[in-house]
C-alpha atoms as a PDB file:
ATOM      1  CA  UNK A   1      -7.192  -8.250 -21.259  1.00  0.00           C
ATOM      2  CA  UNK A   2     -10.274  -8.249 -18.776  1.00  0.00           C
ATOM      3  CA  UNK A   3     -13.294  -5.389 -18.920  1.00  0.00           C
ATOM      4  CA  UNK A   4     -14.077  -4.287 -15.266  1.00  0.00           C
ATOM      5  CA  UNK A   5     -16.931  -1.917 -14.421  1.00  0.00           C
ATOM      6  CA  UNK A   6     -16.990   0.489 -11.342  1.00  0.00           C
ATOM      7  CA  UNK A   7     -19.832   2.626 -10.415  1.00  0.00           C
ATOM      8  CA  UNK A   8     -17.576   6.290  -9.589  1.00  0.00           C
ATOM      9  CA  UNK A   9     -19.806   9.371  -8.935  1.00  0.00           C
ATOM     10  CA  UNK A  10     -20.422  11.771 -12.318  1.00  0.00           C
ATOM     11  CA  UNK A  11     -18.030  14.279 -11.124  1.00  0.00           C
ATOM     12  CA  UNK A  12     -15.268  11.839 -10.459  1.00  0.00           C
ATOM     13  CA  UNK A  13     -15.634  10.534 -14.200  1.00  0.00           C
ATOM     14  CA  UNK A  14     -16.105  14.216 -15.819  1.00  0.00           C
ATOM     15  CA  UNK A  15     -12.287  15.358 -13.484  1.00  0.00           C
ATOM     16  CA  UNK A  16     -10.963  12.374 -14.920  1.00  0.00           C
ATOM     17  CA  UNK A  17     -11.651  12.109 -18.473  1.00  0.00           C
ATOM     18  CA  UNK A  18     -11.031  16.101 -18.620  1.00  0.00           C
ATOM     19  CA  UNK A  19      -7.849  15.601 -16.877  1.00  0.00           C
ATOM     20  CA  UNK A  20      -6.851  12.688 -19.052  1.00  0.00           C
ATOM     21  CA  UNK A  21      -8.296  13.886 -21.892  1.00  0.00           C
ATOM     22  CA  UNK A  22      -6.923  12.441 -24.981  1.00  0.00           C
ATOM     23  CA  UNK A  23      -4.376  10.049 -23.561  1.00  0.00           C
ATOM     24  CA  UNK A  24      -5.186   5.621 -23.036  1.00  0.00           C
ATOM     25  CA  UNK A  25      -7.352   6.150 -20.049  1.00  0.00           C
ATOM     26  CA  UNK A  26      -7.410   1.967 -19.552  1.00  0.00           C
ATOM     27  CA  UNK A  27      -3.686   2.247 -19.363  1.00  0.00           C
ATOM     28  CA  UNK A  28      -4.109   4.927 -16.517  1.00  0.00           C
ATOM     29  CA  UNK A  29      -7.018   3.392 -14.720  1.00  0.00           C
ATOM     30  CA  UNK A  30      -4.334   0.293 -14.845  1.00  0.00           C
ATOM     31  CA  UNK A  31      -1.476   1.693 -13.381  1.00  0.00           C
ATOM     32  CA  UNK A  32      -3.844   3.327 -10.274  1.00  0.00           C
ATOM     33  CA  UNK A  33      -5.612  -0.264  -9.771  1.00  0.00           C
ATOM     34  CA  UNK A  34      -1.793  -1.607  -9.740  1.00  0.00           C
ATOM     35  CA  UNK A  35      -0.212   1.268  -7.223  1.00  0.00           C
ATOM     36  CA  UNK A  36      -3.250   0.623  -4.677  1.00  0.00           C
ATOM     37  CA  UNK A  37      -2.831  -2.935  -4.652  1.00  0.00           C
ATOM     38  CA  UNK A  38       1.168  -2.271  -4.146  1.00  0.00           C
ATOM     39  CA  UNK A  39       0.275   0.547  -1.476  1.00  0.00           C
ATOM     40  CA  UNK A  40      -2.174  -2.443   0.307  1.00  0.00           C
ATOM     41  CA  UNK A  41       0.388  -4.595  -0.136  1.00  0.00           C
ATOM     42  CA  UNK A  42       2.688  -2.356   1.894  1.00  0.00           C
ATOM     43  CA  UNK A  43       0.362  -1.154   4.643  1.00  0.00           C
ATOM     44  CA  UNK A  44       0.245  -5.528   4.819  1.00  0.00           C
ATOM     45  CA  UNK A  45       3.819  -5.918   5.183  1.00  0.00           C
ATOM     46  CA  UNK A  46       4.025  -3.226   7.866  1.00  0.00           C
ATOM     47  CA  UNK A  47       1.128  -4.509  10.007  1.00  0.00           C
ATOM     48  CA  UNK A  48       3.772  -8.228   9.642  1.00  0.00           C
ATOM     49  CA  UNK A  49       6.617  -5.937  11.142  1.00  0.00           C
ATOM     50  CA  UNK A  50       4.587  -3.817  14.061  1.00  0.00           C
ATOM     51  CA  UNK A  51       3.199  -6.785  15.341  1.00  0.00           C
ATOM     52  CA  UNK A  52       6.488  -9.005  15.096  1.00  0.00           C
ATOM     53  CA  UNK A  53       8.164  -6.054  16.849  1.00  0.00           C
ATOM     54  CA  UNK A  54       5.439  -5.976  19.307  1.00  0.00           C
ATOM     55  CA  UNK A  55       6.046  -9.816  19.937  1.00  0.00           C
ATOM     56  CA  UNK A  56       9.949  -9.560  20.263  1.00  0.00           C
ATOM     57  CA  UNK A  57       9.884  -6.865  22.371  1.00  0.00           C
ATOM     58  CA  UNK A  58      11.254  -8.059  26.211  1.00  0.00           C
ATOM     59  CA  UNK A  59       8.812  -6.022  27.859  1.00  0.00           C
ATOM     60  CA  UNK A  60       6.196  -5.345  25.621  1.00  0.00           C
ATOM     61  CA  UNK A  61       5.191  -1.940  27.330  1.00  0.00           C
ATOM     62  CA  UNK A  62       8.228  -0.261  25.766  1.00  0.00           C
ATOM     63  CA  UNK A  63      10.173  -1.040  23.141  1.00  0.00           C
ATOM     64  CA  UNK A  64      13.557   0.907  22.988  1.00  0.00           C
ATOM     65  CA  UNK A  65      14.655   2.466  19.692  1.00  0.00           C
ATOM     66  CA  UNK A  66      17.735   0.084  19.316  1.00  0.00           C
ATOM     67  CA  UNK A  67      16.195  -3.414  19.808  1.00  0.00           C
ATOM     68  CA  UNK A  68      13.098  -2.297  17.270  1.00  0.00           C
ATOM     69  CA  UNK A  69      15.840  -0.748  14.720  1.00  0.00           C
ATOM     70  CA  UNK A  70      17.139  -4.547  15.177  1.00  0.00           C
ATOM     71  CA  UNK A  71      14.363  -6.230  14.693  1.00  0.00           C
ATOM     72  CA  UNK A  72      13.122  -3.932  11.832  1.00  0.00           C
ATOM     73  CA  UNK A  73      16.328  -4.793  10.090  1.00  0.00           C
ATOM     74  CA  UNK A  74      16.019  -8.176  10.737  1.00  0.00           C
ATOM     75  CA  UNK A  75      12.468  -8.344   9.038  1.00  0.00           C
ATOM     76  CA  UNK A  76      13.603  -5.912   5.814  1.00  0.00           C
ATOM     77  CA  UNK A  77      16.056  -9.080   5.028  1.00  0.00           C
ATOM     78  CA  UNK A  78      13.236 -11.361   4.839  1.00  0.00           C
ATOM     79  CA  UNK A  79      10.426  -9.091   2.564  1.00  0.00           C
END
């Protein structure tokens, strides 16, 4: 297992450790490192579809709901 150290201001470590109090703070600070790399991860994948939609679209001014629901379904198949 790896040691990381983060500078977070005092009152963001006092909320914490009173929140958490008594329960494996590493294994907490884990799983919140984890969701924010899944939630960039996302916000990555998203930015992939908008701008493939953007690309497909025939006019590129206005993409109507039923050729970007297309598309959209198109792209879930592949991610």
């Amino acid at each position: 297992m790896a040691t990381v150290n983060y500078s977070v201001p005092e009152e963001v470590k006092q909320a914490f450790n009173k929140r958490f109090e008594g329960r494996n703070k590493s294994a907490i600070i884990s799983e919140l490192l984890m969701r924010a790399v899944e939630d960039e991860n996302r916000r990555d994948r998203r930015r992939v579809v908008m701008n493939e939609l953007i690309e497909r679209s025939p006019l590129r001014e206005g993409l109507t709901s039923d050729s970007a629901r297309r598309v959209r379904d198109e792209m879930r198949g592949g991610l």
